[in-house]
Protein backbone atom coordinates (compact mmCIF):
# COMPACT_ATOMS: atom_id res chain seq x y z
CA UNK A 1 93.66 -3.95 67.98
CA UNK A 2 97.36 -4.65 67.37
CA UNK A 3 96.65 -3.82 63.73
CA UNK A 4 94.75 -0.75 64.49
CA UNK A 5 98.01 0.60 66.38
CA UNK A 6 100.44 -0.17 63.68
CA UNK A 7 97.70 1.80 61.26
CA UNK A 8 97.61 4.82 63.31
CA UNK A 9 101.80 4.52 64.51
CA UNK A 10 102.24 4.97 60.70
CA UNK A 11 99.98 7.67 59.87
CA UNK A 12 101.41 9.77 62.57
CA UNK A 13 104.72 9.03 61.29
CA UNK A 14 103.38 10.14 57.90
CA UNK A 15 102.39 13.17 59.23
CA UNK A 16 105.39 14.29 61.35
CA UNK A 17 107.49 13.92 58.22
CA UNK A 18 105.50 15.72 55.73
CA UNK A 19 105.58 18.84 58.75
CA UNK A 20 109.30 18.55 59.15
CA UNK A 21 109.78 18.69 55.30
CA UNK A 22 107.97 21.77 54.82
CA UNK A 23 107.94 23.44 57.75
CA UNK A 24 110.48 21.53 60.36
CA UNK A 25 108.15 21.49 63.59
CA UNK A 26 108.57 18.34 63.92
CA UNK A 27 109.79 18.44 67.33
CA UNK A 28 106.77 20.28 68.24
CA UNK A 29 104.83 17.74 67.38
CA UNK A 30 106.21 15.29 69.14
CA UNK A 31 106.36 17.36 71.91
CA UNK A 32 102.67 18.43 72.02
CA UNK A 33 101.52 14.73 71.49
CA UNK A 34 103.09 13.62 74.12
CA UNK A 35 102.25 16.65 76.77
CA UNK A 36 99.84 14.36 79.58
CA UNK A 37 96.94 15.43 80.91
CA UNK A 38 95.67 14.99 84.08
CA UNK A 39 92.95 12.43 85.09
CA UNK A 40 90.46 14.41 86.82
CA UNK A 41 86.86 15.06 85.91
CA UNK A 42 87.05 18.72 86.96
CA UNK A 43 89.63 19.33 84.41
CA UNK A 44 86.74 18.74 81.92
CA UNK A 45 84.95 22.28 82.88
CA UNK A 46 87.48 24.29 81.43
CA UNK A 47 86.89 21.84 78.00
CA UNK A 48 83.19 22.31 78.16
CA UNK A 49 83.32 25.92 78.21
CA UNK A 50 85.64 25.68 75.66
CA UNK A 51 83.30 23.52 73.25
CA UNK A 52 80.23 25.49 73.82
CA UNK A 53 82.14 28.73 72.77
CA UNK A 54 82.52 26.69 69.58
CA UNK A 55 79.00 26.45 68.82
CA UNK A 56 78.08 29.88 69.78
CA UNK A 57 80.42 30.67 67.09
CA UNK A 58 78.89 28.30 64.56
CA UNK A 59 75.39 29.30 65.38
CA UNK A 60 75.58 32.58 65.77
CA UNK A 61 77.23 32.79 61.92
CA UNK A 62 74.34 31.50 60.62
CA UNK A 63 72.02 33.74 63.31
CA UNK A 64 73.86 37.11 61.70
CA UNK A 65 73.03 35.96 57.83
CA UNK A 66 69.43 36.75 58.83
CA UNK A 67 69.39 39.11 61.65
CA UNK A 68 68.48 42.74 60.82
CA UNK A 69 70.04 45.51 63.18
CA UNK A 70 67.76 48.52 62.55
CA UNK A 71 65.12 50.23 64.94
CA UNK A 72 62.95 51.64 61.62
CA UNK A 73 59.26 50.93 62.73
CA UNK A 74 57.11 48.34 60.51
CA UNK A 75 53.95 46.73 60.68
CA UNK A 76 54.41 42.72 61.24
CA UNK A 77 52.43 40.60 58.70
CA UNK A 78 54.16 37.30 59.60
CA UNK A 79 52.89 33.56 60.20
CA UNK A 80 52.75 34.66 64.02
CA UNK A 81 48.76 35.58 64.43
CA UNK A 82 49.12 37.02 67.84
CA UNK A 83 51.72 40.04 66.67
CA UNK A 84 50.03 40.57 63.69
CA UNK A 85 49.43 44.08 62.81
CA UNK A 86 51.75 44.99 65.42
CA UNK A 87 54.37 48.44 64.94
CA UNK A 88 58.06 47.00 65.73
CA UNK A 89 61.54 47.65 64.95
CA UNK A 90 63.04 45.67 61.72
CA UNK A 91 65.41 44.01 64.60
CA UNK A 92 62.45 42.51 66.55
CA UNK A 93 60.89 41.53 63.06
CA UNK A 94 64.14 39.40 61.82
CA UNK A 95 64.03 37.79 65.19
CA UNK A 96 60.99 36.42 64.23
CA UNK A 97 61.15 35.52 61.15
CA UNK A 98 64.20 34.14 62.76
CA UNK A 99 62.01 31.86 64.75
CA UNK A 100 59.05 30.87 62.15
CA UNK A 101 60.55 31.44 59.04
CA UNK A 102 64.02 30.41 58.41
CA UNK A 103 64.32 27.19 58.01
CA UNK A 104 66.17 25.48 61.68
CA UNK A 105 66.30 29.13 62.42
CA UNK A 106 64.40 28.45 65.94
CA UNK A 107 66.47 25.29 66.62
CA UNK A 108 69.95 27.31 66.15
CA UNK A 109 68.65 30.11 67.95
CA UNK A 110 67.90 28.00 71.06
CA UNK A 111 70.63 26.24 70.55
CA UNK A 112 72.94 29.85 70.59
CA UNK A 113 71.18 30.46 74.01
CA UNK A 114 71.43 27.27 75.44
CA UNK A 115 75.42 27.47 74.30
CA UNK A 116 75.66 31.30 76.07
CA UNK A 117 74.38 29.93 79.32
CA UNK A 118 76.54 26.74 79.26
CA UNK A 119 79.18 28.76 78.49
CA UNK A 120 78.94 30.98 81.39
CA UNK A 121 77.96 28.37 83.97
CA UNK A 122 80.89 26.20 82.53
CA UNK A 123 83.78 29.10 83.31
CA UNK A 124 81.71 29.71 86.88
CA UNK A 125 82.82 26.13 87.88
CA UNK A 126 85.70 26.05 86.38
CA UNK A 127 86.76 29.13 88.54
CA UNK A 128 85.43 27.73 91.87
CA UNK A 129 87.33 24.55 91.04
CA UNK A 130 90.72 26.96 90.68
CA UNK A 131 89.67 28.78 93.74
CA UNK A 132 88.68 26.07 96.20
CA UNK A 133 91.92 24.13 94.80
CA UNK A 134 94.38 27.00 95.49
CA UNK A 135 95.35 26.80 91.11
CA UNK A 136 95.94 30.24 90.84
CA UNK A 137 99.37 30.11 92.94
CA UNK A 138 102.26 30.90 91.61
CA UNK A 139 102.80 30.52 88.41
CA UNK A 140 98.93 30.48 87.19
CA UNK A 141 97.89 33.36 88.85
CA UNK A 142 98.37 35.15 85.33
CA UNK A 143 95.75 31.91 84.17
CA UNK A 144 93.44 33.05 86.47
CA UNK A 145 93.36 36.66 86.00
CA UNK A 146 92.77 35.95 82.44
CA UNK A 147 89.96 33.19 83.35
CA UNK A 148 87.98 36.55 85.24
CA UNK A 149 88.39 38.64 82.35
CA UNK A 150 86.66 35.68 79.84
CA UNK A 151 84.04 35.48 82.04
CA UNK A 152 83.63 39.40 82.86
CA UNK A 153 83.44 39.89 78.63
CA UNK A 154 81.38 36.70 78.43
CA UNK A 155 78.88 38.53 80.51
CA UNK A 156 78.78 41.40 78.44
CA UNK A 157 78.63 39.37 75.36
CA UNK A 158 75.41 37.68 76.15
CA UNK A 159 73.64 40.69 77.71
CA UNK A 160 74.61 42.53 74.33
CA UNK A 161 73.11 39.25 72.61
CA UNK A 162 69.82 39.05 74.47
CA UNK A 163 69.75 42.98 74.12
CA UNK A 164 70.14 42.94 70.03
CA UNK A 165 66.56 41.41 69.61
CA UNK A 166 64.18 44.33 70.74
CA UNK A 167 61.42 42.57 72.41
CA UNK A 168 60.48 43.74 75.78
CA UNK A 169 62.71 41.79 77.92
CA UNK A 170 65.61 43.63 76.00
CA UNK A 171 64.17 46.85 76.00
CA UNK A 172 63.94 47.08 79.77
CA UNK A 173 66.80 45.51 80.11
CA UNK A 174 68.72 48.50 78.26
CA UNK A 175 66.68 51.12 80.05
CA UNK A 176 68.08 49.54 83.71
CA UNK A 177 71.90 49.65 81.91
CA UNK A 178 71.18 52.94 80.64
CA UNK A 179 70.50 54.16 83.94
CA UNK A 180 73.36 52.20 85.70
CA UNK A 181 75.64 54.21 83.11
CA UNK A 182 73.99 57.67 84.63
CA UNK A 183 74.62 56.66 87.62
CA UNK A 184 78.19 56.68 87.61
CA UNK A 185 80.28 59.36 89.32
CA UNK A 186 81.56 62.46 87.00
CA UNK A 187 81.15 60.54 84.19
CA UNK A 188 78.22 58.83 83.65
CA UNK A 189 76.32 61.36 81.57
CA UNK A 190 78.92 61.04 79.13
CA UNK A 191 79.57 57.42 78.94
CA UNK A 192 75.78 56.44 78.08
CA UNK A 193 75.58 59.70 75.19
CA UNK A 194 78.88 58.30 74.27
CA UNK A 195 77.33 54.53 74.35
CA UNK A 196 73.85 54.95 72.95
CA UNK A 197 74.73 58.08 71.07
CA UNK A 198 72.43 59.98 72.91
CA UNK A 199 69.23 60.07 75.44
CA UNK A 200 67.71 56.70 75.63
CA UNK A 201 66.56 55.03 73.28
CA UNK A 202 69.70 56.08 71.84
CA UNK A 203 70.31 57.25 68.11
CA UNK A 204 69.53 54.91 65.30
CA UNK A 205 72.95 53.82 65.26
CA UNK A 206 72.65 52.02 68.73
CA UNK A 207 71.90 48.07 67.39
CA UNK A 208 74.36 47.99 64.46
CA UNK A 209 77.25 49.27 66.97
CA UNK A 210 75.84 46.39 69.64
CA UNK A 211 75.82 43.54 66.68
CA UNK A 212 79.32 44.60 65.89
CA UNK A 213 80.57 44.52 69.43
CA UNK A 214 78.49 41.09 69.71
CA UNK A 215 79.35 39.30 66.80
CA UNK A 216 83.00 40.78 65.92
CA UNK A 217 85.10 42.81 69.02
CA UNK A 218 83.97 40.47 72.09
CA UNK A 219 84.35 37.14 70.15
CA UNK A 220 87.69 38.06 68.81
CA UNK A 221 88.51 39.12 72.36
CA UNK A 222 87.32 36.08 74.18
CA UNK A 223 88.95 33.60 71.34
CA UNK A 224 92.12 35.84 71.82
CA UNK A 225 92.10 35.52 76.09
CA UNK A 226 90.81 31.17 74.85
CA UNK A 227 94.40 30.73 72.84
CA UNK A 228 96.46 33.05 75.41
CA UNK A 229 95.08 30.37 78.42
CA UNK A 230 95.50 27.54 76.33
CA UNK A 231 99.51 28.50 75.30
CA UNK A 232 100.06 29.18 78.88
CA UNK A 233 98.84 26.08 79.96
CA UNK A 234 100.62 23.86 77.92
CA UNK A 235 104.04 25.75 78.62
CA UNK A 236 103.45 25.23 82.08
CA UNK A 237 101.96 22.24 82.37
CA UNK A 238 98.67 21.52 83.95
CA UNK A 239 98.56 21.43 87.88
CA UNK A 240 96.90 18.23 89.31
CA UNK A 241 95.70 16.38 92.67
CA UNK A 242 98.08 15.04 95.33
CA UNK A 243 98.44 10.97 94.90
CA UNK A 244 100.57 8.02 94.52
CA UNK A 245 103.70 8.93 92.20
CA UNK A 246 102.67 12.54 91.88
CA UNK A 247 104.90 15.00 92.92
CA UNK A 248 105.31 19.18 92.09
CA UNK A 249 107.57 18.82 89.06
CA UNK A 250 105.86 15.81 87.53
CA UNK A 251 102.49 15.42 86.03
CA UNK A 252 100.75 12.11 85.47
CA UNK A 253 97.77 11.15 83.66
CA UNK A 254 96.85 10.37 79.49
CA UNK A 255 99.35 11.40 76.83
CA UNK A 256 97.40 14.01 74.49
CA UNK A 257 97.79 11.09 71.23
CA UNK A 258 95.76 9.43 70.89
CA UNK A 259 93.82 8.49 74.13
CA UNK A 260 93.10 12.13 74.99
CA UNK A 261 92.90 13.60 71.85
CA UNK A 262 90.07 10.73 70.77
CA UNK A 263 88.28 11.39 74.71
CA UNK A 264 88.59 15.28 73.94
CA UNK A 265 86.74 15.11 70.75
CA UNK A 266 84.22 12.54 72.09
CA UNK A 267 83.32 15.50 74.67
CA UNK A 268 82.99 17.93 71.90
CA UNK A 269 80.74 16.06 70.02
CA UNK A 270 78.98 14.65 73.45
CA UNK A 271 78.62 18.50 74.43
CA UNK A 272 77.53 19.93 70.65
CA UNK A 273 74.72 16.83 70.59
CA UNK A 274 73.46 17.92 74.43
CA UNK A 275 72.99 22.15 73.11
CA UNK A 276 71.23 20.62 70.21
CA UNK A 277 69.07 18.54 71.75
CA UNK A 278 68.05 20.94 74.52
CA UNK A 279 67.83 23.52 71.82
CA UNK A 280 65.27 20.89 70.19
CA UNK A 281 63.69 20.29 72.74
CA UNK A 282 63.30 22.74 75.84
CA UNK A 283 62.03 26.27 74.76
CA UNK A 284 64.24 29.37 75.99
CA UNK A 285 63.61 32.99 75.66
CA UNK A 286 60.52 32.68 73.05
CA UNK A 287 60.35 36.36 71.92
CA UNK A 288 57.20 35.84 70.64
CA UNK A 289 55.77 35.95 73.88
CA UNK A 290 57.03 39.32 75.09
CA UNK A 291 56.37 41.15 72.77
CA UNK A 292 57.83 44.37 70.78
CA UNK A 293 59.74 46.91 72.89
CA UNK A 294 58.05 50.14 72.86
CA UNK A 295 59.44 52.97 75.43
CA UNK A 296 56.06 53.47 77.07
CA UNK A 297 55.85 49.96 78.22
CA UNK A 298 56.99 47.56 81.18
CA UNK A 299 56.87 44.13 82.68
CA UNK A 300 56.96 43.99 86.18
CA UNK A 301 58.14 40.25 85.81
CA UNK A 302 60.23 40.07 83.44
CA UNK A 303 63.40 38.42 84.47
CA UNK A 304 67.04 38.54 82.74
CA UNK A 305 69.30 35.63 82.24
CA UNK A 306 70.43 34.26 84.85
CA UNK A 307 74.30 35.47 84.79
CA UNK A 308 72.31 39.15 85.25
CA UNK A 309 70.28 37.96 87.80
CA UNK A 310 73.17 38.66 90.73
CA UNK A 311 73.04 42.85 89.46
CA UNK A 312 69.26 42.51 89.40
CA UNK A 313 69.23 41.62 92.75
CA UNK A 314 71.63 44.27 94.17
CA UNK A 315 69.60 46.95 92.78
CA UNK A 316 66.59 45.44 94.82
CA UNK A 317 68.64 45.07 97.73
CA UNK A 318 70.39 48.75 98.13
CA UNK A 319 68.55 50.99 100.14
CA UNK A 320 67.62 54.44 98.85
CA UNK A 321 71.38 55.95 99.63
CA UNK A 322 71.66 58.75 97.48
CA UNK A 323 74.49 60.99 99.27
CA UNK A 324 73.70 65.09 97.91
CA UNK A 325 74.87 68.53 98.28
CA UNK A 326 71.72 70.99 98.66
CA UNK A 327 70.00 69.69 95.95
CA UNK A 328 72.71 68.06 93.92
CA UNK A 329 72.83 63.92 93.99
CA UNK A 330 76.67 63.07 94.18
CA UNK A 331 76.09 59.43 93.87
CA UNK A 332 72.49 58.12 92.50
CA UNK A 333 71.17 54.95 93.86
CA UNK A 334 71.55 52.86 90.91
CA UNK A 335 75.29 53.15 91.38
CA UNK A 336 75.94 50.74 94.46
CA UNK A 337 74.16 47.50 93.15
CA UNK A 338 74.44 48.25 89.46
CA UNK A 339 77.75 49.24 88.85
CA UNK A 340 79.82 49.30 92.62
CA UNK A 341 78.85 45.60 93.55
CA UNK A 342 80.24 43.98 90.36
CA UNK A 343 83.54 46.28 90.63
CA UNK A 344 83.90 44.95 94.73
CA UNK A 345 83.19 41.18 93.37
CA UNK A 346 85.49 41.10 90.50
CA UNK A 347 87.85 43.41 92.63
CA UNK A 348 88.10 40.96 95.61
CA UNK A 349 88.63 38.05 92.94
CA UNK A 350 91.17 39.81 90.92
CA UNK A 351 93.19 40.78 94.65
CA UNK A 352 93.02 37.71 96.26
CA UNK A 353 96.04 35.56 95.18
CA UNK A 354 98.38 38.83 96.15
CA UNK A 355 96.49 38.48 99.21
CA UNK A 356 97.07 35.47 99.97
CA UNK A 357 100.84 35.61 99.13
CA UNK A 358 100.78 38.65 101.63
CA UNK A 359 99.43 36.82 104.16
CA UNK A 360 100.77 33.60 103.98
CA UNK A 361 104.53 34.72 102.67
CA UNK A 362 104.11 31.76 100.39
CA UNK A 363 105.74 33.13 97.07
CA UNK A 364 106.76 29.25 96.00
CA UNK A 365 105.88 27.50 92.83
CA UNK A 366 103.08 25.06 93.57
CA UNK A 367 102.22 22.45 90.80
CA UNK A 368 99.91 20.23 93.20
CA UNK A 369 96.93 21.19 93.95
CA UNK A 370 95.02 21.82 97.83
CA UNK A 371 92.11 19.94 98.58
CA UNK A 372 89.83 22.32 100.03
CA UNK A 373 90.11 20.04 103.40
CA UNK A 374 93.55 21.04 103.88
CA UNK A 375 93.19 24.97 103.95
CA UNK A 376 89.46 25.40 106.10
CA UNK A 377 90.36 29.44 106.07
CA UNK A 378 90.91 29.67 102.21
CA UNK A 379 87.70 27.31 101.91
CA UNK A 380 85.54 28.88 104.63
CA UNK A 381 86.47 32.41 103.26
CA UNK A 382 85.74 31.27 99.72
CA UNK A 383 82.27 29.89 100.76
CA UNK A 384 81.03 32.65 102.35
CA UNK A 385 81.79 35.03 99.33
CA UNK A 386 80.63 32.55 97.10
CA UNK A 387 77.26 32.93 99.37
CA UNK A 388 77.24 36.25 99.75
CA UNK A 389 76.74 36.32 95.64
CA UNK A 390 74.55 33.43 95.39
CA UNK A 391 71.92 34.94 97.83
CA UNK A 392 72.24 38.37 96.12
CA UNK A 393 71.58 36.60 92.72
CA UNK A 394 68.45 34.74 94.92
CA UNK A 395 66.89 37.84 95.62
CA UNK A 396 66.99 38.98 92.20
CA UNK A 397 64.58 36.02 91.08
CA UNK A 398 62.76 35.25 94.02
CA UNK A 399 60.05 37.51 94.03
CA UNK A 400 57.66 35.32 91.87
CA UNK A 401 57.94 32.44 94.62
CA UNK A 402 57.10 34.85 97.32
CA UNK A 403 54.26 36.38 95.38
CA UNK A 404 52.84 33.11 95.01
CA UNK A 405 53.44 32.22 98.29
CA UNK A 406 51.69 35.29 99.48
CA UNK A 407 54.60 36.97 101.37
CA UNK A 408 54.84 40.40 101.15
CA UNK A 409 57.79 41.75 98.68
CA UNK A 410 58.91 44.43 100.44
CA UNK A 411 59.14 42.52 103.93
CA UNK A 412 61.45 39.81 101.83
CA UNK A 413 63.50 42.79 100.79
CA UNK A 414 64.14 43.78 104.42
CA UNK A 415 64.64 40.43 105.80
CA UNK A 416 67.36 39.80 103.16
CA UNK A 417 68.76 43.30 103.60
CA UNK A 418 70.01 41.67 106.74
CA UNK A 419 70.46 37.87 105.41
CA UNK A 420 72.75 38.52 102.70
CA UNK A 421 75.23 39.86 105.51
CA UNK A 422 74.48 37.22 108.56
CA UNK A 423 74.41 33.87 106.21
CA UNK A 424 77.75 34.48 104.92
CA UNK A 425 79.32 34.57 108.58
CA UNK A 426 77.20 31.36 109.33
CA UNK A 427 78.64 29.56 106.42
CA UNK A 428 81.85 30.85 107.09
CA UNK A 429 81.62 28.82 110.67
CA UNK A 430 80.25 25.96 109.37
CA UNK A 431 83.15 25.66 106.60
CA UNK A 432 85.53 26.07 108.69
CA UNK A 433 84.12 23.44 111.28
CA UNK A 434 83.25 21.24 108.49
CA UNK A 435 87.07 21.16 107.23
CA UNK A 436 88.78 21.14 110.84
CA UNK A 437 86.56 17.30 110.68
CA UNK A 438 87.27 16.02 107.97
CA UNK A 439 91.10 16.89 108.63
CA UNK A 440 90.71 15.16 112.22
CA UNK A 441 88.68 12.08 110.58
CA UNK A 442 92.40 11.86 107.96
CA UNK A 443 93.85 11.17 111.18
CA UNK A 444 91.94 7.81 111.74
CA UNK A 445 92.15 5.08 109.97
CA UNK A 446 90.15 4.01 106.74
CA UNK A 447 90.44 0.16 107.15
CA UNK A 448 91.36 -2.69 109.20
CA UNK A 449 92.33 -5.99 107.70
CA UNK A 450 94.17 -8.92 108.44
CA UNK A 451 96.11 -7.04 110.99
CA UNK A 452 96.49 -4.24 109.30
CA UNK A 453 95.39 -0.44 110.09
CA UNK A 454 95.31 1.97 107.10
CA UNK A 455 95.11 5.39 106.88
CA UNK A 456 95.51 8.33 103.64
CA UNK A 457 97.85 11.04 104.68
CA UNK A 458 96.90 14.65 103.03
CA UNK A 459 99.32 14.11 100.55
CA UNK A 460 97.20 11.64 99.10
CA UNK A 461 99.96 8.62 100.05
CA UNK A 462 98.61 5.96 102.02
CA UNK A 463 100.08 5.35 105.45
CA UNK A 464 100.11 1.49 106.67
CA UNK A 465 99.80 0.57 110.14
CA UNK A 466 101.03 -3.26 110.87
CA UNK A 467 99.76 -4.41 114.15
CA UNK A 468 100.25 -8.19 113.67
CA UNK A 469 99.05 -11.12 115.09
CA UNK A 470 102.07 -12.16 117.38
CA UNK A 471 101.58 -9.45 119.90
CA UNK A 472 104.77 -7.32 119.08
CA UNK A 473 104.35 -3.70 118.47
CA UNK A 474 102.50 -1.46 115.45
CA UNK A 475 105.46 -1.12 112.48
CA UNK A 476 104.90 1.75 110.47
CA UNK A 477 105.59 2.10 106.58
CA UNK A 478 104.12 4.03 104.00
CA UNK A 479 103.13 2.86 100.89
CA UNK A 480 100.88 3.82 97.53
CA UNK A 481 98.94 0.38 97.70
CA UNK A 482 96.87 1.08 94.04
CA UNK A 483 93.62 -1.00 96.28
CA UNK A 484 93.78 2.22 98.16
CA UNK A 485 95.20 4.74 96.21
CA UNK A 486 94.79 5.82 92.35
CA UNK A 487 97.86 3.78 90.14
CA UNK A 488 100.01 6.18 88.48
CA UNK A 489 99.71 6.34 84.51
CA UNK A 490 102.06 8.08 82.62
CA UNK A 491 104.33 10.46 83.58
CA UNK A 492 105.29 13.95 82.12
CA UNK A 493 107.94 15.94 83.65
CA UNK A 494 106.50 19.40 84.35
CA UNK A 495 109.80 21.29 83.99
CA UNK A 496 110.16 24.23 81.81
């Protein structure tokens, strides 16, 4: 092991020079090798969406060598005997041949969906960690806004990806955006001539302008708002969890070489084998089975992927609210769930830490994090939202469960017309009783040993109550006993 060390103490020393003689970054280097890390597994969502966005890159190169986007009609004569004979667009037929021809085309375009959805689920969490945490104080608000706008685009990027390959999932998926777009105020007849260069289906132009917002403008835009978060971070230095030796201007965890670098890439490989195998292995979005889009046809249950599934289910929800003058409709009904519900969630999300500060008055710098314990308002608040969007995106997948379960879909509509509004208050009241506890239970103590009563303070220091065995009075001390606590590893001033 000692060995091993000297090898890689002189290969970084190698390296640093050779830098500094060409290009003197040197200190830099050093700098950025020794930046630490925080020891938290949370921490890791932010890396996992960051690895998955790698191989949606990598597989959706080799996806765009094959892919055709054109909506000229031929006849399919492929190895798929169910389709064959069929009229479809040269988009739908590439897809296939995609699927059955290309050689590991069906495991890298599994693989590309499985990647999307980790992706998107990976920058969810990550945001509810920030959230629940209070991470987007002062200074990382800036992080945070630009953590919403990667997952607002990543949104976009995979409905535009799922919309590219013209099977009927697709196809009614456009015609529900297409009539979103209508729906907007004063200038929604505009904005979908101006998007699908004309009535729907759109012009013939339509699918190459989606591949090259799909596979050029929203990936150069998400890598762009990737490197932006990343700089940030490291200039001001990740936040972490209250404990023993951590305070707000110090951070203390694993040095970035070479423990975190070599844990770092273990994840990206551990994370690149998992979208492989479950690209191998569990099917996802087989084409094959829904068939060519045609204009004429529809699936009554066909479902999107699940980051669409919250939009789906506000258009089910809204009542038929169409405000009109004479015989004019100001505002059509697709409008509230389609394009007004996203605007109010991403709205709220983007206002909240100038809420907060409003509220609060708390315009300090704040390098340790809250647990969600400590601040029951923050947390019940943020629960109940959270709920409020969670049983919206329910509703919008639901349907087949109460079809099988022989309830009636339009008495589920009505009794969640009036859920999606109660629940939220309910687990607002819960959350907040549920927090107010565990603060009370911080108050008693953990253990008692050997005449000794323990007990963690918030601040994650441990608090140590000596009662003794000679009949004299409790002393009180407080100390960051590592049986307790976590032990300290290194430590990385956070100044600027």
């Amino acid at each position: 092991m000692r060995i091993v060390r000297r090898y890689m103490h002189r290969r970084r020393v190698r390296a640093i020079r050779w830098n500094e003689q060409r290009v003197g970054a040197a200190s830099g280097i050093r700098a950025m090798m020794r930046y630490v890390f925080p020891d938290h597994w949370s921490f890791l969502l932010g890396e996992i969406a960051l690895y998955s966005f790698m191989v949606l890159v990598a597989t959706g190169i080799y996806l765009a060598l094959y892919y055709t986007p054109s909506d000229s009609q031929v006849v399919y004569h492929g190895p798929y005997v169910l389709l064959q004979g069929e009229q479809m667009s040269e988009a739908y037929r590439s897809a296939l041949d995609l699927s059955f021809n290309v050689p590991a085309g069906l495991l890298f375009r599994q693989v590309h969906h499985w990647a999307a959805d980790v992706f998107i689920a990976a920058i969810v969490l990550h945001l509810v960690r920030i959230f629940f945490t209070g991470a987007y104080r002062t200074p990382r608000d800036i992080n945070y806004f630009i953590g919403l706008t990667m997952l607002m685009l990543a949104i976009l990027e995979g409905f535009a990806g799922y919309s590219l390959v013209d099977d009927l999932l697709s196809g009614m998926g456009l015609a529900i955006a297409y009539s979103v777009a209508l729906s907007i105020p004063l200038i929604g007849a505009q904005l979908a001539y101006l998007i699908w260069g004309g009535e729907y289906p759109g012009s013939s132009s339509f699918l190459p302008r989606l591949e090259i917002v799909h596979v050029l403008l929203l990936p150069i835009a998400l890598a762009t708002l990737i490197t932006v978060h990343l700089v940030i971070v490291m200039r001001q230095h990740h936040s972490q969890f209250p404990g023993p030796g951590r305070r707000e201007r110090n951070v203390v965890g694993t040095p970035m070489w070479p423990a975190y670098a070599l844990r770092s890439i273990g994840l990206l490989l551990a994370v690149a084998a998992v979208l492989f195998l479950l690209g191998g292995l569990i099917q996802i979005n087989p084409i094959w089975q829904w068939g060519p889009y045609h204009t004429y046809l529809a699936e009554n249950g066909a479902q999107p992927d699940w980051y669409i599934g919250w939009l789906i289910g506000a258009l089910r929800l809204m009542p038929n609210l169409e405000p009109a003058i004479g015989n004019h409709t100001i505002i059509p009904n697709p409008f509230w769930g389609g394009a007004l519900f996203p605007l109010v969630v991403f709205g709220v999300m983007f206002a909240w830490p100038a809420l907060e500060r409003r509220i609060t008055g708390d315009h300090r710098r704040h390098d340790l994090l809250d647990r969600p314990r400590d601040r029951p308002i923050r947390t019940a608040i943020g629960a109940a939202f959270l709920s409020w969007v969670v049983i919206v995106f329910a509703v919008g997948s639901t349907d087949r469960l109460f079809y099988r379960l022989h309830i009636s879909y339009t008495a589920q509509i009505h009794f969640w017309r009036i859920g999606v509004w109660a629940l939220p208050v309910i687990v607002f009241l819960a959350t907040r009783s549920i927090c107010r506890s565990l603060q009370r239970s911080d108050a008693h103590p953990l253990r008692a040993w050997q005449g000794e009563v323990v007990r963690r303070r918030p601040d994650g220091s441990v608090e140590v109550l000596a009662t003794g065995t000679d009949g004299r009075g409790p002393a009180r001390t407080t100390t960051t006993d590592s049986t307790i606590g976590t032990a300290p590893g290194q430590e990385s001033r956070a100044g600027n």
